[in-house]
N, C-alpha and C. Protein backbone atom coordinates (compact mmCIF):
# COMPACT_ATOMS: atom_id res chain seq x y z
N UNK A 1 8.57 0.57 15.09
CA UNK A 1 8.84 -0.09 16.36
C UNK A 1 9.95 -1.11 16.15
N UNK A 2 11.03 -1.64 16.90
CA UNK A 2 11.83 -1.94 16.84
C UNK A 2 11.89 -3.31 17.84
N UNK A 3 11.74 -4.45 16.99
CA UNK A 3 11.70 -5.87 17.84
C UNK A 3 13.37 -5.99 18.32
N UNK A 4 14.22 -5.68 17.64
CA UNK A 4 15.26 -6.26 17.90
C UNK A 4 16.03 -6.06 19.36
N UNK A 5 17.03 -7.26 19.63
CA UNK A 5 17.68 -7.22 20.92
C UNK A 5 18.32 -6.40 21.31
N UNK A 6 18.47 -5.97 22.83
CA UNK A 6 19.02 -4.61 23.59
C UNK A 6 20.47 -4.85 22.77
N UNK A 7 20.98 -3.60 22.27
CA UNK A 7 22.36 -3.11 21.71
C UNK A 7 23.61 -3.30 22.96
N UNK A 8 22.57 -3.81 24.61
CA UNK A 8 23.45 -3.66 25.46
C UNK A 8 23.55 -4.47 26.50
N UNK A 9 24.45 -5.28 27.00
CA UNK A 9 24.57 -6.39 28.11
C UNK A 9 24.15 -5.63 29.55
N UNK A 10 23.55 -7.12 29.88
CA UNK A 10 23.20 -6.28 31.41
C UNK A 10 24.21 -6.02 32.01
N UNK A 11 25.48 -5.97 31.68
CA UNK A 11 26.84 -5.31 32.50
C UNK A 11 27.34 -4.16 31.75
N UNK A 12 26.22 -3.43 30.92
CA UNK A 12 26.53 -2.30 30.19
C UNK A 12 27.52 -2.05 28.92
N UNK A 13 28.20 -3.32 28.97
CA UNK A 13 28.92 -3.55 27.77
C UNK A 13 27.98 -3.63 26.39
N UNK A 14 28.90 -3.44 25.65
CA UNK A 14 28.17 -3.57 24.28
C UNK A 14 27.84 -5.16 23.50
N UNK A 15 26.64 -5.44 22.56
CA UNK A 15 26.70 -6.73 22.09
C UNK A 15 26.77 -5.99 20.58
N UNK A 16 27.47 -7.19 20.33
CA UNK A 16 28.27 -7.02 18.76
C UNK A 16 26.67 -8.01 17.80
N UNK A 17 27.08 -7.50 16.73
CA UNK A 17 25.79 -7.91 16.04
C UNK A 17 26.07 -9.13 15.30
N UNK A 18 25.18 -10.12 15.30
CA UNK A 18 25.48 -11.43 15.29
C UNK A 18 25.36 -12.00 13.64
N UNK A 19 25.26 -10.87 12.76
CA UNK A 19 24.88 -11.74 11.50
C UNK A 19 24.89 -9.86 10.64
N UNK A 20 24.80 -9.84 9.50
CA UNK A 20 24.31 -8.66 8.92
C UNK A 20 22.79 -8.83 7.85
N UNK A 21 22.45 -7.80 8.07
CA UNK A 21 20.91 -7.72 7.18
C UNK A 21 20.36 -8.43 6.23
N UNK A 22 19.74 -9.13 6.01
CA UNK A 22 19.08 -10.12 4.89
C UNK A 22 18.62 -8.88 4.22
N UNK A 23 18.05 -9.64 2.47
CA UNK A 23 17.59 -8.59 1.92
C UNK A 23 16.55 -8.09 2.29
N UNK A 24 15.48 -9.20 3.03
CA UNK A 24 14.07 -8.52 3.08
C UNK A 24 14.11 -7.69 4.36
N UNK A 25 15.29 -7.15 5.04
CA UNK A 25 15.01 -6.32 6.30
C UNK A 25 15.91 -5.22 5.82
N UNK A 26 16.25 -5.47 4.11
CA UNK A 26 17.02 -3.79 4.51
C UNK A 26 15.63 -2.91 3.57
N UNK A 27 15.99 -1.42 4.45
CA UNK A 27 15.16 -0.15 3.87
C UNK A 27 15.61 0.20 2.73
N UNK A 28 15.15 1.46 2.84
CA UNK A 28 15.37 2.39 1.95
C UNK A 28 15.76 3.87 2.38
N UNK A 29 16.76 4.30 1.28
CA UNK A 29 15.74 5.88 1.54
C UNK A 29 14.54 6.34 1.29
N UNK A 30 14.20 7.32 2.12
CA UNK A 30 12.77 7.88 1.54
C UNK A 30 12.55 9.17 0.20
N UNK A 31 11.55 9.09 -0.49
CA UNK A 31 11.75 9.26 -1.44
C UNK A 31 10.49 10.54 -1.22
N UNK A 32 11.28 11.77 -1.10
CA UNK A 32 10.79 13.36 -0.85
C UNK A 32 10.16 13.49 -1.82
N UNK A 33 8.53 13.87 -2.27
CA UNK A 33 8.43 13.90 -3.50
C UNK A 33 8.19 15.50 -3.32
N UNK A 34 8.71 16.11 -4.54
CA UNK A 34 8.78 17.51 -4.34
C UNK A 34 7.85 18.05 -5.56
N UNK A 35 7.17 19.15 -5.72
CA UNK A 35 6.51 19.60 -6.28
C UNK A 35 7.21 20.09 -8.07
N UNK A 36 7.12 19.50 -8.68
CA UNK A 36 7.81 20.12 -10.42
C UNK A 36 6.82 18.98 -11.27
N UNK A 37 7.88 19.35 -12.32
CA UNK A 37 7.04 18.40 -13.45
C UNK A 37 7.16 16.91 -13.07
N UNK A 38 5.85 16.17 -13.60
CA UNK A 38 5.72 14.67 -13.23
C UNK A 38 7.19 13.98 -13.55
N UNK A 39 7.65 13.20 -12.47
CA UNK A 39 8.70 12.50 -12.78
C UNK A 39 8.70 11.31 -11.60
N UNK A 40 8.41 10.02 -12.53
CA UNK A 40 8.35 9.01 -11.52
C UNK A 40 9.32 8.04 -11.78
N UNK A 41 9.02 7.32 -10.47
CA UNK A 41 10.07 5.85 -10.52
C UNK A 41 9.83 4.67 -10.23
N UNK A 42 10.25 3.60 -11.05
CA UNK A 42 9.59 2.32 -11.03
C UNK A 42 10.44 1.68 -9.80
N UNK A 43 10.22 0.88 -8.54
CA UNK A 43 10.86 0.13 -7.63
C UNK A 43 10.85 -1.06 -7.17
N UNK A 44 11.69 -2.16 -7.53
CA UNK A 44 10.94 -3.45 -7.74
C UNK A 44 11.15 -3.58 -5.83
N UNK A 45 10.11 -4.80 -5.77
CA UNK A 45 9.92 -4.70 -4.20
C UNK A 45 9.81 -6.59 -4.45
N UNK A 46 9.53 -6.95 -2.85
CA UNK A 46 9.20 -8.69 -2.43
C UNK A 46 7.96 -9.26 -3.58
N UNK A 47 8.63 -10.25 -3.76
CA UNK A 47 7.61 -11.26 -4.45
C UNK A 47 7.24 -10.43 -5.55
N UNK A 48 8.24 -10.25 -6.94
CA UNK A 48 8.46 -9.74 -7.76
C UNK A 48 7.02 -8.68 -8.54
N UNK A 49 6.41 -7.66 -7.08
CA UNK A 49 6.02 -6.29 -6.91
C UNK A 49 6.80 -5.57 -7.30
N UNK A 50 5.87 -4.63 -8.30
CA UNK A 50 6.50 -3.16 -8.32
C UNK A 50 6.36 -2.27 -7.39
N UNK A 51 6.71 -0.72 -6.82
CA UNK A 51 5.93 0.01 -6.59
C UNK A 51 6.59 1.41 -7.41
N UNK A 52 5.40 2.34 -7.31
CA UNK A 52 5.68 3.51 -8.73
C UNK A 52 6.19 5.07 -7.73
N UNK A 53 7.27 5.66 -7.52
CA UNK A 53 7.57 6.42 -6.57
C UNK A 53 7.29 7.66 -7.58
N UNK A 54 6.57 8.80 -6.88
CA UNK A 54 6.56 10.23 -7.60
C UNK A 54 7.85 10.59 -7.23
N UNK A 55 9.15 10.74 -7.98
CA UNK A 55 9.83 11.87 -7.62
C UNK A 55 9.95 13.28 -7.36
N UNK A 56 8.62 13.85 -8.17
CA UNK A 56 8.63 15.16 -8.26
C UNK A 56 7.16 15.13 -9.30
N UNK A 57 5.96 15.85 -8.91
CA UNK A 57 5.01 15.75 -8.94
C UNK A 57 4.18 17.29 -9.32
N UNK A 58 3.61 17.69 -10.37
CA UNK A 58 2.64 18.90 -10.04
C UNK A 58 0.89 18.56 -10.29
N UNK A 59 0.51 17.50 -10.20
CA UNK A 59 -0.84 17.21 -10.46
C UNK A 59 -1.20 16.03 -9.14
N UNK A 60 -2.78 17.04 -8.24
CA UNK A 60 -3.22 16.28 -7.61
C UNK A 60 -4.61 15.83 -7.90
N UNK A 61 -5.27 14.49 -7.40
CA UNK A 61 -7.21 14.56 -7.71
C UNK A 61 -7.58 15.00 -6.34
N UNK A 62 -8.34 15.96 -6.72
CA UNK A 62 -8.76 16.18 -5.32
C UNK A 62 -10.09 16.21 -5.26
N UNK A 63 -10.48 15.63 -4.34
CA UNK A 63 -12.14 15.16 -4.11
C UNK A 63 -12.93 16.35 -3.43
N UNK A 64 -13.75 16.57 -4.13
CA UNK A 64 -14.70 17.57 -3.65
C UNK A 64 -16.22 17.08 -3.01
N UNK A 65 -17.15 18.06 -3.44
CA UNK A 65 -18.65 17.82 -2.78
C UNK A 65 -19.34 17.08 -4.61
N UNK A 66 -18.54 17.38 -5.41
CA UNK A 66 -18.43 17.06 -6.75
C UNK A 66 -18.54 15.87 -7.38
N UNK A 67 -17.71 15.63 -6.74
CA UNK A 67 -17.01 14.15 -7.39
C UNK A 67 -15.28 14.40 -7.27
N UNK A 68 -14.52 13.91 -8.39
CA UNK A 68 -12.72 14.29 -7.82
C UNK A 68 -12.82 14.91 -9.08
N UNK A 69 -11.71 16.05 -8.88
CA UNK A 69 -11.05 16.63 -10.22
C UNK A 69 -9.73 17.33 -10.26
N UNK A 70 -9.09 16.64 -11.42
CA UNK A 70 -7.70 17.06 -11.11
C UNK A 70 -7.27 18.17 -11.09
N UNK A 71 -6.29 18.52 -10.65
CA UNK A 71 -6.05 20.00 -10.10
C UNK A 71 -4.45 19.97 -10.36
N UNK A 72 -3.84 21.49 -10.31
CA UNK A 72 -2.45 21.50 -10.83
C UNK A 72 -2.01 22.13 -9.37
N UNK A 73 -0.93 21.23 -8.98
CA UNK A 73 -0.25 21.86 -7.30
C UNK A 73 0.24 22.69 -7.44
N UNK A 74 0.38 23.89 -6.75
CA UNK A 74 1.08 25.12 -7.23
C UNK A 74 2.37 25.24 -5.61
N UNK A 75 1.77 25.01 -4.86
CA UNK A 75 2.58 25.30 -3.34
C UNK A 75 2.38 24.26 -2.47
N UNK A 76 3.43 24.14 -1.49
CA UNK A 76 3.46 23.39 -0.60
C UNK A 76 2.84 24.06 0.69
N UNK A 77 1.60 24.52 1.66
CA UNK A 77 1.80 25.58 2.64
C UNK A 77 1.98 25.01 4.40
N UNK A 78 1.34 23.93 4.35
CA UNK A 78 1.57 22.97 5.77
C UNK A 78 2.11 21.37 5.30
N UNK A 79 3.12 20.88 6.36
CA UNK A 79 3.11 20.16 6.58
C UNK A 79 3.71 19.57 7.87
N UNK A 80 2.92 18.90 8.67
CA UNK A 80 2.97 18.43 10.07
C UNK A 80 4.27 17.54 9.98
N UNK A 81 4.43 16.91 9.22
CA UNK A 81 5.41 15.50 9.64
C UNK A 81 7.10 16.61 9.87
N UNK A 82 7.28 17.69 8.94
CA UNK A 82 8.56 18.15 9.17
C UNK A 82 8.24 19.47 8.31
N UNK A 83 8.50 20.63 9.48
CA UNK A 83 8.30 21.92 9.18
C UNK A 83 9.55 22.41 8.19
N UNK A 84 10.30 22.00 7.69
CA UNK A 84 11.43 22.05 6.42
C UNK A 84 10.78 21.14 5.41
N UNK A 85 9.79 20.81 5.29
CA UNK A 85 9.78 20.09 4.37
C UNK A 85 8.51 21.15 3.33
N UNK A 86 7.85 22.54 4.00
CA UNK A 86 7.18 23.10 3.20
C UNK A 86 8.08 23.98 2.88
N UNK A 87 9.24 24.67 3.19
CA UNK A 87 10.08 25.09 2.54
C UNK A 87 11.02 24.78 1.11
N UNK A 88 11.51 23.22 1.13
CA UNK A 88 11.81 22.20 0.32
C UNK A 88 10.51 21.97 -0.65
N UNK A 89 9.26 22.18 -0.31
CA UNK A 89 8.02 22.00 -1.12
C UNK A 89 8.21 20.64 -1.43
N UNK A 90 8.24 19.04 -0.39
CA UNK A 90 7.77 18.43 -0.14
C UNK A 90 6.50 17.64 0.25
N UNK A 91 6.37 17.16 -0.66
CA UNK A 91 4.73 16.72 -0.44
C UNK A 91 4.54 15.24 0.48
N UNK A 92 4.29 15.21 1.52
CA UNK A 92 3.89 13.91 1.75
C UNK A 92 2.22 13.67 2.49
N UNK A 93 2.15 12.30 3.07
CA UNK A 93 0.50 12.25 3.38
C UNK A 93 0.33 13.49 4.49
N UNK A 94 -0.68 13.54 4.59
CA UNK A 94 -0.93 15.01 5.41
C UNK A 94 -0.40 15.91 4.99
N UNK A 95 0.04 16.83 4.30
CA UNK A 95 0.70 17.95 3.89
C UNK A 95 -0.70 18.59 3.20
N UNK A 96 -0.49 19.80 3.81
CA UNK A 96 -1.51 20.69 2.92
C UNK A 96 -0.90 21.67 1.78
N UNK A 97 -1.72 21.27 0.51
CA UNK A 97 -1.25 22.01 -0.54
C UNK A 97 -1.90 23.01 -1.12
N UNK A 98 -1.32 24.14 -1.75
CA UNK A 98 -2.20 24.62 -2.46
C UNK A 98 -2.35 24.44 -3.94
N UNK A 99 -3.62 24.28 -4.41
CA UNK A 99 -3.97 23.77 -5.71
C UNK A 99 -5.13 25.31 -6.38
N UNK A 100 -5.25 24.66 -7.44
CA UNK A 100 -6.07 25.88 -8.44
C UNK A 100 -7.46 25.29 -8.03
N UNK A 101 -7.77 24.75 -7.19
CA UNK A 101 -8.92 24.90 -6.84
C UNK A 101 -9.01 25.28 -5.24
N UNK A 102 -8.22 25.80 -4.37
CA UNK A 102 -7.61 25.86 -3.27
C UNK A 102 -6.88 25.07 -2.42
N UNK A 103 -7.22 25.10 -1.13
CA UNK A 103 -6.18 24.20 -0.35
C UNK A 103 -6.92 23.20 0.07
N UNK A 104 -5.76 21.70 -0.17
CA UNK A 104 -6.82 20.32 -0.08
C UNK A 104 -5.36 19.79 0.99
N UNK A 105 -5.76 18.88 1.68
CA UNK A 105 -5.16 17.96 2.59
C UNK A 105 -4.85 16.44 1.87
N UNK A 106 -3.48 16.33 1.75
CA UNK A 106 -3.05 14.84 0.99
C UNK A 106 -3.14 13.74 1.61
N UNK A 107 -3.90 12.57 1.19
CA UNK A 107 -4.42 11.53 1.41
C UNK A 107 -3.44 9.86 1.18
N UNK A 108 -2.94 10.18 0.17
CA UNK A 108 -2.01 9.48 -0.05
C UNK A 108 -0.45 9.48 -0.25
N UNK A 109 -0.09 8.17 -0.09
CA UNK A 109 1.78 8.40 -0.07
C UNK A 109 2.11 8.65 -1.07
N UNK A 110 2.37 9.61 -1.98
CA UNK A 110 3.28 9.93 -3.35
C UNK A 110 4.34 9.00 -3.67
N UNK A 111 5.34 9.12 -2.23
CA UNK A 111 6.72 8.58 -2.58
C UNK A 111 6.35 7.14 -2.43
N UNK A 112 5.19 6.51 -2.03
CA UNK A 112 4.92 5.06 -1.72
C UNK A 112 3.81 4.53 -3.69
N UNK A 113 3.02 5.02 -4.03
CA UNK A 113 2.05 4.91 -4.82
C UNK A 113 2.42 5.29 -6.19
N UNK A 114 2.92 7.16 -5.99
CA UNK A 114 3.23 7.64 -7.18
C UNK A 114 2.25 8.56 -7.47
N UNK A 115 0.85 8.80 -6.35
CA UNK A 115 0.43 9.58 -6.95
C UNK A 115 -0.08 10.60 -6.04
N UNK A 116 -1.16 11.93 -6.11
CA UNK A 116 -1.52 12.49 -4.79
C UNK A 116 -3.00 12.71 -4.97
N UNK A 117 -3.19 12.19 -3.79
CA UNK A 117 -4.60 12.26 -4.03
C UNK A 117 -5.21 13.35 -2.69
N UNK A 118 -6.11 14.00 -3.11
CA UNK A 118 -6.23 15.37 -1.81
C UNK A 118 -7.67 15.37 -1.80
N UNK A 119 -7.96 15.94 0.00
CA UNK A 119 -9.52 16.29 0.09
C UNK A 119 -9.75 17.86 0.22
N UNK A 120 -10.36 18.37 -0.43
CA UNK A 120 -10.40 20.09 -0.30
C UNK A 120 -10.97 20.45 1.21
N UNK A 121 -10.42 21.08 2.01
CA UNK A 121 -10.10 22.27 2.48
C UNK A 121 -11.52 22.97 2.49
N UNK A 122 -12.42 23.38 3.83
CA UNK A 122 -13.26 23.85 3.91
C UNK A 122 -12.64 25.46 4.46
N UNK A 123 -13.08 26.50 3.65
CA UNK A 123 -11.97 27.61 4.18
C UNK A 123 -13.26 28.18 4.68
């Protein structure tokens, strides 16, 4: 959501921007984590926080009727947020994967945490 002021005068003219970005309001890119061998990244963040980004990921825990057990990702087959992104074999929250124990639904942010955590899939 976007607090900031209309880009536009009530006479339709344009307003010029009054200052440029402090550090704590600039982004990022987002960080696609794609299915291969574990490869992460350390990201220093506010108030000298880390956070740990999966770049590229093949191990999820996925919680069963069990308890959790890790599982090796093999495929990307749904994902809601962007239908190119199971092609790309992008993993993000909500994305359904397939694993060697079948298909589990991802719970957590990879590209935010570093890691994936999944609930199995009642087939």
């Amino acid at each position: 959501m976007n607090h900031a002021r209309s880009t536009k005068k009530r006479t339709g003219g344009r307003r010029r921007a009054v200052r440029k970005k402090r550090k704590h309001e600039l982004g990022s890119a987002p960080t696609e984590t794609q299915v291969g061998d574990q490869k992460l990244k350390t990201v220093e963040t506010q108030g000298r926080n880390t956070k740990v980004r999966a770049v590229t990921t093949d191990v999820a825990s996925v919680s069963t009727d069990g308890g959790v057990e890790s599982a090796t990702i093999e495929d990307v087959v749904e994902n809601a947020s962007n239908p190119n992104y199971v092609r790309r074999n992008i993993i993000t929250k909500g994305a359904i994967i397939e694993t060697d124990l079948g298909r589990a639904r991802v719970t957590s942010r990879p590209g935010q945490d570093g890691q994936v955590n999944a609930v199995l899939l009642d087939e």
